[in-house]
C-alpha atoms as a PDB file:
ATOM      1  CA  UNK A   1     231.035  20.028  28.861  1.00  0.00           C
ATOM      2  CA  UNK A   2     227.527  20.554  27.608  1.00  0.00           C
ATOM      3  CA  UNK A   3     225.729  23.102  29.985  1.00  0.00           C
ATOM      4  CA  UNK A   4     222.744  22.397  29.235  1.00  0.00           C
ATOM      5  CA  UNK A   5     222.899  18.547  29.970  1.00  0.00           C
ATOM      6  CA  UNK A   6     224.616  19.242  33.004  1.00  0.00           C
ATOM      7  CA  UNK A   7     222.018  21.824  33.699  1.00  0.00           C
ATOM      8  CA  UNK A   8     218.943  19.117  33.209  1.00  0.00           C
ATOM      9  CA  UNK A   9     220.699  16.453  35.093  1.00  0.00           C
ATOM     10  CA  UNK A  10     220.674  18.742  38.014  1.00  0.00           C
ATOM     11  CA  UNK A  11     217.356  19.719  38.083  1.00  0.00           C
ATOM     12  CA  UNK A  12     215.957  16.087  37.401  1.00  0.00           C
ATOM     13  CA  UNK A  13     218.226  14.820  40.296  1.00  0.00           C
ATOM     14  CA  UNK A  14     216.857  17.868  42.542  1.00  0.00           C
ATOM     15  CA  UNK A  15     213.100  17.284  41.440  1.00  0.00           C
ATOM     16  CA  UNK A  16     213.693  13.377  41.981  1.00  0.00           C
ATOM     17  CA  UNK A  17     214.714  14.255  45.756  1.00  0.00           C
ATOM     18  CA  UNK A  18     211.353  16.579  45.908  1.00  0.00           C
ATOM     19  CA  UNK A  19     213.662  19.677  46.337  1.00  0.00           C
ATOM     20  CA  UNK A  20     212.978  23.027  45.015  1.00  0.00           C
ATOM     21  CA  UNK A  21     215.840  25.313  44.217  1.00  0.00           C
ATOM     22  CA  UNK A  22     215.873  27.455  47.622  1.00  0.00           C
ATOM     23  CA  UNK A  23     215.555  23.925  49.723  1.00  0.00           C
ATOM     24  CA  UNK A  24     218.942  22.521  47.254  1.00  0.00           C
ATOM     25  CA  UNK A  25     220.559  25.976  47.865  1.00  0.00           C
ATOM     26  CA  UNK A  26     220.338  26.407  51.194  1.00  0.00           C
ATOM     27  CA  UNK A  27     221.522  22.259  52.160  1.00  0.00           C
ATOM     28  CA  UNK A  28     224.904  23.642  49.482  1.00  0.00           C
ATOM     29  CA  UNK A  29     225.410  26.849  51.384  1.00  0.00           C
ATOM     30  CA  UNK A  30     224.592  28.568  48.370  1.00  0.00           C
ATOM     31  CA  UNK A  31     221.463  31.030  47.043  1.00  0.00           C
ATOM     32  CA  UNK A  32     218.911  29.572  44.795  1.00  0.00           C
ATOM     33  CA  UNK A  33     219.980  32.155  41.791  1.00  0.00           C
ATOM     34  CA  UNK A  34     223.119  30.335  41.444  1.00  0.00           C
ATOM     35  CA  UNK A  35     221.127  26.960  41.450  1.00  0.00           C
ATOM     36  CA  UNK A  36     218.880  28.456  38.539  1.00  0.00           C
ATOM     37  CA  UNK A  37     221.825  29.734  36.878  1.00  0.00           C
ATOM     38  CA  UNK A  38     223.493  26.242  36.883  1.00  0.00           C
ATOM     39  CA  UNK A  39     220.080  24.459  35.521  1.00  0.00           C
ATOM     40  CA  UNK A  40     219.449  27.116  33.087  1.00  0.00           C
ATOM     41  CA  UNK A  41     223.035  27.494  31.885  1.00  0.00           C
ATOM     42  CA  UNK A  42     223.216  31.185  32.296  1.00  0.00           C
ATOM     43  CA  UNK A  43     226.532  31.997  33.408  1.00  0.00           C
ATOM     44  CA  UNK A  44     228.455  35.697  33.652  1.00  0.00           C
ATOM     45  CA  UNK A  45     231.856  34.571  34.305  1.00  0.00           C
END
């Protein structure tokens, strides 16, 4: 998969719904640096 399609997808469809990273985080149960990491593509793994 292309990261940084998937990454852009995400952020449109979160900036379409008005959220900001910390708002989409915290409805996923998750913190907003993973959210930037997914919509930037930066990954450690």
């Amino acid at each position: 998969m292309d990261q940084e399609k998937i990454g852009n997808f995400i952020a449109s469809c979160r900036k379409e719904q008005g959220l900001t990273q910390a708002a989409l985080a915290e409805k996923l149960g998750i913190t907003d640096r993973a959210i930037s990491k997914w919509e930037t593509g930066v990954s450690h793994s």
